[in-house]
PDB file of N, CA and C in Angstrom:
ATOM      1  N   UNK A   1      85.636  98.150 139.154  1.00  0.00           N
ATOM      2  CA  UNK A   1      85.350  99.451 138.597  1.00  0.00           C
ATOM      3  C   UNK A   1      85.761  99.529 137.132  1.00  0.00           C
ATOM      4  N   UNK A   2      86.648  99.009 136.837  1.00  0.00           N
ATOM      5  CA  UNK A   2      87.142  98.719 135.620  1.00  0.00           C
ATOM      6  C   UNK A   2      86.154  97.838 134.346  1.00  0.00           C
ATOM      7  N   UNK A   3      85.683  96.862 135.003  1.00  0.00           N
ATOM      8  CA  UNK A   3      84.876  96.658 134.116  1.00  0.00           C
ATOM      9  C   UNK A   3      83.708  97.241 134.065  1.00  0.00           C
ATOM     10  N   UNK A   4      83.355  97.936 135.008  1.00  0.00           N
ATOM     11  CA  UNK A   4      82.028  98.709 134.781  1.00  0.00           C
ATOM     12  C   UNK A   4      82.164 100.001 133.360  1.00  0.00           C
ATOM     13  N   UNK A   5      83.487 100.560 133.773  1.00  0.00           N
ATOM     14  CA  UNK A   5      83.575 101.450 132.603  1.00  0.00           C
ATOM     15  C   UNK A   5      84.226 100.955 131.250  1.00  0.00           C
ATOM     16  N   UNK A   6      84.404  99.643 130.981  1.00  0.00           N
ATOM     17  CA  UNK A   6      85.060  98.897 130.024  1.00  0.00           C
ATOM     18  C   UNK A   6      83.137  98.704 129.156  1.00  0.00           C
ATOM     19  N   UNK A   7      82.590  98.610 130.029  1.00  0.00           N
ATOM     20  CA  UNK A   7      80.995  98.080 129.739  1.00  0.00           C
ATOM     21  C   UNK A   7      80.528  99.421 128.950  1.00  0.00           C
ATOM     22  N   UNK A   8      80.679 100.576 129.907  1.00  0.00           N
ATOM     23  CA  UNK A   8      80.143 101.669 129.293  1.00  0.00           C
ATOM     24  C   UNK A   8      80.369 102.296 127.762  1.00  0.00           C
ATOM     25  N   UNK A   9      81.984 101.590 128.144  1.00  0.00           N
ATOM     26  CA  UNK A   9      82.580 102.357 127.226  1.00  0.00           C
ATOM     27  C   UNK A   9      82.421 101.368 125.654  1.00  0.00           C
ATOM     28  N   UNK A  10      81.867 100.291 125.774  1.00  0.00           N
ATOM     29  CA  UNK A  10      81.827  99.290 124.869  1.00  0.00           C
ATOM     30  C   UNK A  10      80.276 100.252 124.178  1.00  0.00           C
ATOM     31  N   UNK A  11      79.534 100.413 125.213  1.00  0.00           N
ATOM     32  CA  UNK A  11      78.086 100.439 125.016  1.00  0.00           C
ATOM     33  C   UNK A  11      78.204 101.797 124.085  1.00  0.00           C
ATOM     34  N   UNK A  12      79.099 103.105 124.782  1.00  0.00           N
ATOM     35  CA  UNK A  12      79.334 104.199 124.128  1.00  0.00           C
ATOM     36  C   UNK A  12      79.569 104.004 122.762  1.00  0.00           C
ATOM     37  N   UNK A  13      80.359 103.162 122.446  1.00  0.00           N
ATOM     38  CA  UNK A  13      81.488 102.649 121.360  1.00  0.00           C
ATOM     39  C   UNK A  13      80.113 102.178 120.137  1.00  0.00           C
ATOM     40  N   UNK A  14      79.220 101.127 120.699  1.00  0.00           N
ATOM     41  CA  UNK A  14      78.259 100.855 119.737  1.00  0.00           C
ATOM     42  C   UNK A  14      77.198 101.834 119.473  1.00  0.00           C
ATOM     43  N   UNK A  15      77.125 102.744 120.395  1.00  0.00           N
ATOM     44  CA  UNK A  15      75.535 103.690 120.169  1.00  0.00           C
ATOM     45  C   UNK A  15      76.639 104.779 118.486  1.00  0.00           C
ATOM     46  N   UNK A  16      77.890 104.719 119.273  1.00  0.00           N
ATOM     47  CA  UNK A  16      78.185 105.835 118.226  1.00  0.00           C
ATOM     48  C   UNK A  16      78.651 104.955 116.659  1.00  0.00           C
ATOM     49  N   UNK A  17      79.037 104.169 116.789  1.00  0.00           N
ATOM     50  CA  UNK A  17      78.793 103.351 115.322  1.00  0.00           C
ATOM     51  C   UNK A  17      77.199 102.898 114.842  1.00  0.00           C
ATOM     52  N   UNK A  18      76.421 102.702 115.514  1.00  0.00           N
ATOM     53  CA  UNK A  18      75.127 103.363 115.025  1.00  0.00           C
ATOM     54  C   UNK A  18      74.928 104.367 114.714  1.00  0.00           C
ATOM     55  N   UNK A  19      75.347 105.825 115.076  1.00  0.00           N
ATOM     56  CA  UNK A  19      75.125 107.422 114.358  1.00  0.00           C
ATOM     57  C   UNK A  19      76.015 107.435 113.238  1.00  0.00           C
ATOM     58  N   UNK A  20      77.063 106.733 113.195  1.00  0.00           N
ATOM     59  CA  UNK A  20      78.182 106.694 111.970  1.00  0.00           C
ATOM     60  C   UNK A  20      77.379 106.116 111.029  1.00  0.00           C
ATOM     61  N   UNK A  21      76.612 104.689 111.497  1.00  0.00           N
ATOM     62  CA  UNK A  21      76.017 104.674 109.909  1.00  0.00           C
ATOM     63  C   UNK A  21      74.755 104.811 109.718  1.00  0.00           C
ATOM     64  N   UNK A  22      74.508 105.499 110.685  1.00  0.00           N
ATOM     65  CA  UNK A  22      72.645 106.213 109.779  1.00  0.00           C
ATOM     66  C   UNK A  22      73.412 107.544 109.073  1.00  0.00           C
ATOM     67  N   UNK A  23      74.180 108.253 109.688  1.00  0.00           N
ATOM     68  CA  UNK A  23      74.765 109.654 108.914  1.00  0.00           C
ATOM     69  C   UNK A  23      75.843 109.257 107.453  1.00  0.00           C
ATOM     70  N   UNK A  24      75.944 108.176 107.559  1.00  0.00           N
ATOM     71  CA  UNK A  24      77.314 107.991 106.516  1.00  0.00           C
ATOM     72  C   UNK A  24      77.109 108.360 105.144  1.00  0.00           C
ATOM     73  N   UNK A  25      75.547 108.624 104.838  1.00  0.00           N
ATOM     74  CA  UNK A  25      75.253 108.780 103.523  1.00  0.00           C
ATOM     75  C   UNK A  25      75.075 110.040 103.307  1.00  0.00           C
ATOM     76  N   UNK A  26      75.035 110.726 104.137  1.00  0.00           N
ATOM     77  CA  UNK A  26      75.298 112.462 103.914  1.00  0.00           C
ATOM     78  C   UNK A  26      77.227 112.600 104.036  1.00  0.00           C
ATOM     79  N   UNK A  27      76.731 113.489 102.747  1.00  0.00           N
ATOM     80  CA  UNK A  27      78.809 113.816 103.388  1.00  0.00           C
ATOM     81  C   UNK A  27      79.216 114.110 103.946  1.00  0.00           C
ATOM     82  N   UNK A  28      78.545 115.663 104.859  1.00  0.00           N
ATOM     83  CA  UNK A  28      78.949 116.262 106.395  1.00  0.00           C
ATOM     84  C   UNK A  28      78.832 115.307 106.468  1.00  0.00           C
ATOM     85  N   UNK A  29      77.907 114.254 107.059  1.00  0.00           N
ATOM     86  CA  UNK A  29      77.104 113.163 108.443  1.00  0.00           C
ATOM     87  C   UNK A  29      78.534 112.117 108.451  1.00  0.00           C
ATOM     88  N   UNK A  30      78.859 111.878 107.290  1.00  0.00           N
ATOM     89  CA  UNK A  30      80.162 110.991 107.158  1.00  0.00           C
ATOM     90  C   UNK A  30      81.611 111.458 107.742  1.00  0.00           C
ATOM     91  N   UNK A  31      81.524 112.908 107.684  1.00  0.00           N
ATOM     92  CA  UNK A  31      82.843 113.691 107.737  1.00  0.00           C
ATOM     93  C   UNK A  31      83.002 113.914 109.622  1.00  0.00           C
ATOM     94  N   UNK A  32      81.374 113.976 109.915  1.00  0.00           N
ATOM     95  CA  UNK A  32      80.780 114.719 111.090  1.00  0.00           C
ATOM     96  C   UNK A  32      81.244 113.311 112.192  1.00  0.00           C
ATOM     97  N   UNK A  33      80.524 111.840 111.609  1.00  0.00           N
ATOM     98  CA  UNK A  33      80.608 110.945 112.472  1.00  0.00           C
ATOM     99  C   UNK A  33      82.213 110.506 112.499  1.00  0.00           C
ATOM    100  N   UNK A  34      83.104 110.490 111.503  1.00  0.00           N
ATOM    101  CA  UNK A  34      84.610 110.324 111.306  1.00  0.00           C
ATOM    102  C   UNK A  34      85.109 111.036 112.624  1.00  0.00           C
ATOM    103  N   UNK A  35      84.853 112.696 112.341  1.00  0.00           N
ATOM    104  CA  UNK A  35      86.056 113.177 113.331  1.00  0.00           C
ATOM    105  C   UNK A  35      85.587 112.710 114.794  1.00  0.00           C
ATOM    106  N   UNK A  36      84.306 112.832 114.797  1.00  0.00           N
ATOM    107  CA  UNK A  36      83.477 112.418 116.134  1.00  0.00           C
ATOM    108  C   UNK A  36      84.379 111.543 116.843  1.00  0.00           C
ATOM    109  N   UNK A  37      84.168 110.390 116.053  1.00  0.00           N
ATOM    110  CA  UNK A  37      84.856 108.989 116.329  1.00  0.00           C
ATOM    111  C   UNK A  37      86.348 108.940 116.630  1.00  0.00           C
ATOM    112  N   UNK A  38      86.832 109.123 115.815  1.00  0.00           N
ATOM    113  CA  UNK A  38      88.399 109.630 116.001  1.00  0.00           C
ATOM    114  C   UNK A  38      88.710 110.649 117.035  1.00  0.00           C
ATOM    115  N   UNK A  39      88.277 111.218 117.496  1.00  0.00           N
ATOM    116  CA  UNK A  39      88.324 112.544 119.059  1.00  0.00           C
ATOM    117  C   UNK A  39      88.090 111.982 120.258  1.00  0.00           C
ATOM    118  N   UNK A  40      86.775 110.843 119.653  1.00  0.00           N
ATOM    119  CA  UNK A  40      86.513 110.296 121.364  1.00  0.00           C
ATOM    120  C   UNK A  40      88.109 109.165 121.158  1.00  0.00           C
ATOM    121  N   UNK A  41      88.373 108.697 120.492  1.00  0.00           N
ATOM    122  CA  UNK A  41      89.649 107.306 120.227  1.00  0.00           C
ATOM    123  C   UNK A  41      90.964 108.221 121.007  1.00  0.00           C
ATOM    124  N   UNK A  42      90.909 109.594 120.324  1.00  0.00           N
ATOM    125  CA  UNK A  42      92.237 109.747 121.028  1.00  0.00           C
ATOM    126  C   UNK A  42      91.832 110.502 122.237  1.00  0.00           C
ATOM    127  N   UNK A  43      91.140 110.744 122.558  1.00  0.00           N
ATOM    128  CA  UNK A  43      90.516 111.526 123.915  1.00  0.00           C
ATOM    129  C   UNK A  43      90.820 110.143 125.355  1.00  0.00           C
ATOM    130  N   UNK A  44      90.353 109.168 124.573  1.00  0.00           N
ATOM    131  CA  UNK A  44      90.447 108.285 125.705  1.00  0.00           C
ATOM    132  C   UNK A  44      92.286 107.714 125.798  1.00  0.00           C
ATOM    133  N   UNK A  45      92.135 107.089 127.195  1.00  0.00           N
ATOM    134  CA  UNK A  45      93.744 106.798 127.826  1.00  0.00           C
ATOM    135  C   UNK A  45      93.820 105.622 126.778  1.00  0.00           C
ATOM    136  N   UNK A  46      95.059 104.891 126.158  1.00  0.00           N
ATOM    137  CA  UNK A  46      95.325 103.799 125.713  1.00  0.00           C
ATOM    138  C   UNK A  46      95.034 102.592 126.772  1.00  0.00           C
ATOM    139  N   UNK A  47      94.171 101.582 126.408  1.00  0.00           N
ATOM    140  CA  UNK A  47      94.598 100.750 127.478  1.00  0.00           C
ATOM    141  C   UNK A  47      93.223  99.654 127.019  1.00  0.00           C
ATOM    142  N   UNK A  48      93.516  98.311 127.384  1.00  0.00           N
ATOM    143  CA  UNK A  48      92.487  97.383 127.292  1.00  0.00           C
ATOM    144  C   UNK A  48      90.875  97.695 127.802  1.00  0.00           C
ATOM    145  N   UNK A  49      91.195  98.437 129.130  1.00  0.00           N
ATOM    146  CA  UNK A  49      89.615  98.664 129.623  1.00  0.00           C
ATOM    147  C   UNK A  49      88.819  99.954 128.971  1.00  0.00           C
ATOM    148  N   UNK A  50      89.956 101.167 128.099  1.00  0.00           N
ATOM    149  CA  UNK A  50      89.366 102.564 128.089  1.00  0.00           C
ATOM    150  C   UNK A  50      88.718 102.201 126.099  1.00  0.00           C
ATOM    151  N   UNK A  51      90.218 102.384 125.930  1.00  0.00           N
ATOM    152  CA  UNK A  51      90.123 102.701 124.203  1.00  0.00           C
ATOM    153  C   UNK A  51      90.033 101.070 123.358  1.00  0.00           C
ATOM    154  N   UNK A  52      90.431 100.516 123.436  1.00  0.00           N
ATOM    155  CA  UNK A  52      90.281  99.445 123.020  1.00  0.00           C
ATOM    156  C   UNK A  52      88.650  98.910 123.214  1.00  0.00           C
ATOM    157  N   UNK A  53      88.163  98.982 124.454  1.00  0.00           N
ATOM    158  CA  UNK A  53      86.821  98.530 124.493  1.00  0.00           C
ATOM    159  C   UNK A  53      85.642  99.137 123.681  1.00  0.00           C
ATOM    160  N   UNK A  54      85.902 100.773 123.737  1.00  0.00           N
ATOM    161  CA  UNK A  54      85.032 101.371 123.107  1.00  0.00           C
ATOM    162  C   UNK A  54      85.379 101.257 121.545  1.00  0.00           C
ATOM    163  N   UNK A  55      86.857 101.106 121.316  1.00  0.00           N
ATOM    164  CA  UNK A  55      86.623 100.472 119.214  1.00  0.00           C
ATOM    165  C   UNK A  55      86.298  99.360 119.143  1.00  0.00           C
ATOM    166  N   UNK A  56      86.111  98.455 120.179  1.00  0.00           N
ATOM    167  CA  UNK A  56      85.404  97.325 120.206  1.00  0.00           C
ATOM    168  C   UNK A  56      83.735  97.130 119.595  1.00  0.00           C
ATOM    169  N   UNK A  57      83.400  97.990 120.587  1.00  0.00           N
ATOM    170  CA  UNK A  57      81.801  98.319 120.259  1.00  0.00           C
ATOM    171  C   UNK A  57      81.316  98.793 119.330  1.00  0.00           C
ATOM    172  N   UNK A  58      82.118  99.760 119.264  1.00  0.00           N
ATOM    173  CA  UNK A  58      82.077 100.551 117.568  1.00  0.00           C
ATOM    174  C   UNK A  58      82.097  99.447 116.346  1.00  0.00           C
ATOM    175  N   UNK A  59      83.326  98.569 116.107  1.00  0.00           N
ATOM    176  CA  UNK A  59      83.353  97.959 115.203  1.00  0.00           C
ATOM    177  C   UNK A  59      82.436  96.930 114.985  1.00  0.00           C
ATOM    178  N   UNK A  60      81.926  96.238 116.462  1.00  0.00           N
ATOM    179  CA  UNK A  60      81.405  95.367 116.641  1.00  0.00           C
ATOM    180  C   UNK A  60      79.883  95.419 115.774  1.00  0.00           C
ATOM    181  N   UNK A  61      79.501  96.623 116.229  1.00  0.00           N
ATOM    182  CA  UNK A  61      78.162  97.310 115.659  1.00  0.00           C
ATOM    183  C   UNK A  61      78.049  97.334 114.605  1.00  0.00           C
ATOM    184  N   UNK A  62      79.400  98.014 113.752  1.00  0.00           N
ATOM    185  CA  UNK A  62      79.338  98.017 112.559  1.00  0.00           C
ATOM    186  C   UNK A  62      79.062  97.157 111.370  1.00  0.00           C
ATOM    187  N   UNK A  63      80.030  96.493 112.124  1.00  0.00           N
ATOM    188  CA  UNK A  63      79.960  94.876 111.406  1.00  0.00           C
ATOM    189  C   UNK A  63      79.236  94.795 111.328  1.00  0.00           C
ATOM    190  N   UNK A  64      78.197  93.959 112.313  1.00  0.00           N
ATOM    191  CA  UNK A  64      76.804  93.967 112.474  1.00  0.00           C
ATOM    192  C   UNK A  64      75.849  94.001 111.612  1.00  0.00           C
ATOM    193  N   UNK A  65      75.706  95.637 111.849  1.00  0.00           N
ATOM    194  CA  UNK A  65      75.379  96.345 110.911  1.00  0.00           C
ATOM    195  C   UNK A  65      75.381  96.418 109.364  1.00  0.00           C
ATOM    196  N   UNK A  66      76.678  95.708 108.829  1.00  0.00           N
ATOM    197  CA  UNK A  66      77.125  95.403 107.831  1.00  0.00           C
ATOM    198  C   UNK A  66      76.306  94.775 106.975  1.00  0.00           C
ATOM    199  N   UNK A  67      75.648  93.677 107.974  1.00  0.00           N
ATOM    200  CA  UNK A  67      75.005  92.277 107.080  1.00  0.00           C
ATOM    201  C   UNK A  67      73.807  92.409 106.753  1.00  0.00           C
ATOM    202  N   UNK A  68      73.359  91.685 105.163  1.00  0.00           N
ATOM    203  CA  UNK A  68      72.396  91.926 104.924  1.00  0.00           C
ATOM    204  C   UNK A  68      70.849  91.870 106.021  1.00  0.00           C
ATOM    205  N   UNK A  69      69.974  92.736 105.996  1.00  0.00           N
ATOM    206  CA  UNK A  69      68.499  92.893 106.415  1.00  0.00           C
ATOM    207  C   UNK A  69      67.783  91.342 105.841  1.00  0.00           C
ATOM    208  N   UNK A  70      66.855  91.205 106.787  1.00  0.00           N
ATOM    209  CA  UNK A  70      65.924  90.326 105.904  1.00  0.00           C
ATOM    210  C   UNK A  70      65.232  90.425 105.351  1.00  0.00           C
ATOM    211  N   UNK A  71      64.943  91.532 104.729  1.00  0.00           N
ATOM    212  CA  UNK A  71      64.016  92.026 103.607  1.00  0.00           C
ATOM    213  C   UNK A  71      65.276  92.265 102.438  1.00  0.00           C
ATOM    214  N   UNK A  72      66.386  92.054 102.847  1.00  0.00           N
ATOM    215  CA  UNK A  72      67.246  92.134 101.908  1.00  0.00           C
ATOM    216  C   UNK A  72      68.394  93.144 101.257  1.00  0.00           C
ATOM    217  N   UNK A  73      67.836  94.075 102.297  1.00  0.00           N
ATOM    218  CA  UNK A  73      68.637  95.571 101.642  1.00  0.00           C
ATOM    219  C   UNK A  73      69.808  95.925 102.528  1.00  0.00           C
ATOM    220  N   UNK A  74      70.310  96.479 102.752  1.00  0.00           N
ATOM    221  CA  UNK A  74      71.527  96.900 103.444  1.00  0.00           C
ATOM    222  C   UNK A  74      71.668  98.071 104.318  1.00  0.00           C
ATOM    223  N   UNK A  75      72.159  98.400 105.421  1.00  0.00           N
ATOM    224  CA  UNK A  75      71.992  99.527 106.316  1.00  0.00           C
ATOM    225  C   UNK A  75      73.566 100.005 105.643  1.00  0.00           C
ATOM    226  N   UNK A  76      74.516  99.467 105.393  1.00  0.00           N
ATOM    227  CA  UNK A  76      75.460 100.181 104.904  1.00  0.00           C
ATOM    228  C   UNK A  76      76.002 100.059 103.712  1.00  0.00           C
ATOM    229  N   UNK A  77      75.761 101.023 102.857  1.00  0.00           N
ATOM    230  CA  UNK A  77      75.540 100.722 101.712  1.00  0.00           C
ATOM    231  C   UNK A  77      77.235 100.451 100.777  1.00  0.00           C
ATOM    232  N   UNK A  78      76.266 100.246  99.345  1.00  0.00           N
ATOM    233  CA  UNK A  78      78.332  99.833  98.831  1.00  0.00           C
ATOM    234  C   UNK A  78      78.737 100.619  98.198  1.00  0.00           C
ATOM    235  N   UNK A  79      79.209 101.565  98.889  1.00  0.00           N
ATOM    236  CA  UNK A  79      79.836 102.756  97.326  1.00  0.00           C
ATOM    237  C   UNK A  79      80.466 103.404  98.131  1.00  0.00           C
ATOM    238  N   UNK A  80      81.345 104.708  97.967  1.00  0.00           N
ATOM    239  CA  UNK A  80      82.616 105.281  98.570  1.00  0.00           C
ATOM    240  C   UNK A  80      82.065 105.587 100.065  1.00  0.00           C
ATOM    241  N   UNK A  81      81.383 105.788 100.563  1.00  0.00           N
ATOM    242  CA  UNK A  81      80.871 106.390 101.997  1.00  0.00           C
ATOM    243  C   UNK A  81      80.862 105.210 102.767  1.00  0.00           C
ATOM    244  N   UNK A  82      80.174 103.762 102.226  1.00  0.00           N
ATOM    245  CA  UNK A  82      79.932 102.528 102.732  1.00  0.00           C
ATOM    246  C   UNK A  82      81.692 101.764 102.841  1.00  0.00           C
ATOM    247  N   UNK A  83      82.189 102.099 101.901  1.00  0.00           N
ATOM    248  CA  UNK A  83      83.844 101.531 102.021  1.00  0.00           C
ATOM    249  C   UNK A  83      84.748 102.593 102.964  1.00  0.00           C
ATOM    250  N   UNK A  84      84.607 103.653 103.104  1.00  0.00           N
ATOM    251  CA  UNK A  84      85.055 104.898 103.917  1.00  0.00           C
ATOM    252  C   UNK A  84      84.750 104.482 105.322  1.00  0.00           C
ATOM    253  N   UNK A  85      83.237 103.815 106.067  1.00  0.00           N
ATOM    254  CA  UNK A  85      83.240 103.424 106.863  1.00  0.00           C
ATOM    255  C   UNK A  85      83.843 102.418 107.756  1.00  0.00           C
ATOM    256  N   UNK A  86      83.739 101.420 106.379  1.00  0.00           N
ATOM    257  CA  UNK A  86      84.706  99.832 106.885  1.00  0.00           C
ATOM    258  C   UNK A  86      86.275 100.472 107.139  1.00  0.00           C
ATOM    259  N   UNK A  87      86.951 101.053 106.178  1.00  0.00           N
ATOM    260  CA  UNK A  87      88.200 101.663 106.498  1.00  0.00           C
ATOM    261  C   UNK A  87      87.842 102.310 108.152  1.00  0.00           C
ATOM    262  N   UNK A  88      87.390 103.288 108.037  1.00  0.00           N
ATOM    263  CA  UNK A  88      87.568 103.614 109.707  1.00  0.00           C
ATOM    264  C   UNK A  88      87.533 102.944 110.299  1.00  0.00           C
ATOM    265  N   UNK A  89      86.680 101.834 110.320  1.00  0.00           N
ATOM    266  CA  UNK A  89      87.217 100.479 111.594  1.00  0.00           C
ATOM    267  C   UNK A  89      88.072  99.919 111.571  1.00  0.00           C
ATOM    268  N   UNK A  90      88.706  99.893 110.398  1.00  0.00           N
ATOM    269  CA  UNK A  90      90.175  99.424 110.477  1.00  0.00           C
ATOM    270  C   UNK A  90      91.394 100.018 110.713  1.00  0.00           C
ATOM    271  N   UNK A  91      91.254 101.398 110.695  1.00  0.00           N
ATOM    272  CA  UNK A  91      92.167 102.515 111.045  1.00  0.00           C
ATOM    273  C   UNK A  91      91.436 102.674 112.604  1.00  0.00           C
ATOM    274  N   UNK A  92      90.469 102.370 113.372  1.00  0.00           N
ATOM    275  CA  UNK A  92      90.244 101.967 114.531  1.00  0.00           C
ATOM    276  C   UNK A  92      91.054 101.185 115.616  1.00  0.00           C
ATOM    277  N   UNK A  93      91.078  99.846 114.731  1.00  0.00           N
ATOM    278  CA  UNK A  93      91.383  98.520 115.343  1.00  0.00           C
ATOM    279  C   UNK A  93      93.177  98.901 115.076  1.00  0.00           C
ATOM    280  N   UNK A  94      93.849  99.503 114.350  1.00  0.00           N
ATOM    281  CA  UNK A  94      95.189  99.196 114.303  1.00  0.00           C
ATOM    282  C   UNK A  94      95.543 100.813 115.313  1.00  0.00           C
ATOM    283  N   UNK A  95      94.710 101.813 115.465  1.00  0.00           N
ATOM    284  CA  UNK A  95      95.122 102.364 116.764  1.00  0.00           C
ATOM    285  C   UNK A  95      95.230 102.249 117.794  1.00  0.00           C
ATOM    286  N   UNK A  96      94.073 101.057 118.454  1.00  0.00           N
ATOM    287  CA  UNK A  96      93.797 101.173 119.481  1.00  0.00           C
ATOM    288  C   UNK A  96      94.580  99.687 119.837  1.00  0.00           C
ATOM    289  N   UNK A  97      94.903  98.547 119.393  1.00  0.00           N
ATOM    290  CA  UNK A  97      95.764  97.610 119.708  1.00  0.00           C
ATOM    291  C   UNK A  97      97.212  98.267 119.412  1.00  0.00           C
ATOM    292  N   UNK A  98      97.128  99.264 118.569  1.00  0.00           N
ATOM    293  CA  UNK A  98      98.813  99.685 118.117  1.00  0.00           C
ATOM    294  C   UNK A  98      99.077 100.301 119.766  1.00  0.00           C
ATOM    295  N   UNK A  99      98.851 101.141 120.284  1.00  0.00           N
ATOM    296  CA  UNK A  99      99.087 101.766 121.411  1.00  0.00           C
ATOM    297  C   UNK A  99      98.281 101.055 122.815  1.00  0.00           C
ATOM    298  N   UNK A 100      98.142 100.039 122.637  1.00  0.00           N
ATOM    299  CA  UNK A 100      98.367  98.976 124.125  1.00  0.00           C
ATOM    300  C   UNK A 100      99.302  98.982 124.913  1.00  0.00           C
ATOM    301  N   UNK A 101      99.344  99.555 126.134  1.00  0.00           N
ATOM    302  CA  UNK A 101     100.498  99.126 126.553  1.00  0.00           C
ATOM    303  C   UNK A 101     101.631  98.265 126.507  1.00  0.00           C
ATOM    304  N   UNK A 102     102.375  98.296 126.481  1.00  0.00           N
ATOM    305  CA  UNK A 102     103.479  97.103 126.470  1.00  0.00           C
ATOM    306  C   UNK A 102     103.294  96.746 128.108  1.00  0.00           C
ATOM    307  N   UNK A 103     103.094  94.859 127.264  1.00  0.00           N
ATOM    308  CA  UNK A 103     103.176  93.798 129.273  1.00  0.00           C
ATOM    309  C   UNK A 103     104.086  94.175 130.100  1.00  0.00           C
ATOM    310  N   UNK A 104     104.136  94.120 131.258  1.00  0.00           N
ATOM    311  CA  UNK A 104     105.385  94.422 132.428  1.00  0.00           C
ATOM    312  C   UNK A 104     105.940  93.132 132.109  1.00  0.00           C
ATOM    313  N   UNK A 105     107.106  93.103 132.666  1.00  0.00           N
ATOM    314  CA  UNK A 105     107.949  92.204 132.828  1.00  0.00           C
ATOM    315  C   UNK A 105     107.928  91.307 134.190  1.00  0.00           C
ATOM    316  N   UNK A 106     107.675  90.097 133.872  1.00  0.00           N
ATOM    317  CA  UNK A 106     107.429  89.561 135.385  1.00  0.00           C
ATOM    318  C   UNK A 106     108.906  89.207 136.237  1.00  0.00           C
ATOM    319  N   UNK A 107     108.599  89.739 137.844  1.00  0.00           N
ATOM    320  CA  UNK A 107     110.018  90.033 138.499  1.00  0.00           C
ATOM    321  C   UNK A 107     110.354  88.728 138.729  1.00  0.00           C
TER     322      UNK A 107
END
């Protein structure tokens, strides 16, 4: 069951870093997809299968997303909105590994 919603939540994670960067070039759309993103991060439980998977997807996408088109142009562009984005995945990735559980201790 766990990985079924680790899946979802990956899949959730990438559809919404796709709306982050078709909106990123409007300033609401940037401000709009930020808090978005950040609400579902702390909305979800800390943990490898919940929150971690879905900034997984998110970033994963992004990245992605990142690299040049083959026609050459860029889906995320380079100027304060396009660097504002990469930061949120990185203020992503250090929340969602920062608050991992700590391992049990084996008896």
């Amino acid at each position: 069951m766990r990985a079924l919603a680790a899946v979802g939540l990956l899949l959730a994670g990438a559809a919404t870093g796709v709306a982050t960067v078709a909106l990123h070039e409007l300033s609401w759309g940037l401000v709009l997809a930020a808090v978005a993103t950040l609400a579902a991060v702390v909305a979800l439980p800390p943990g490898w299968w919940s929150r971690l998977a879905f900034v997984a997807g998110w970033d994963l996408m992004v990245g992605w997303l990142a690299f040049p088109r083959p026609e050459g142009d860029y889906l995320l562009s380079q100027d304060v909105q396009g660097y504002a984005v990469l930061g949120l995945g990185l203020v992503l990735i250090v929340l969602a590994i920062g608050t991992l559980p700590r391992p049990r201790a084996l008896a």
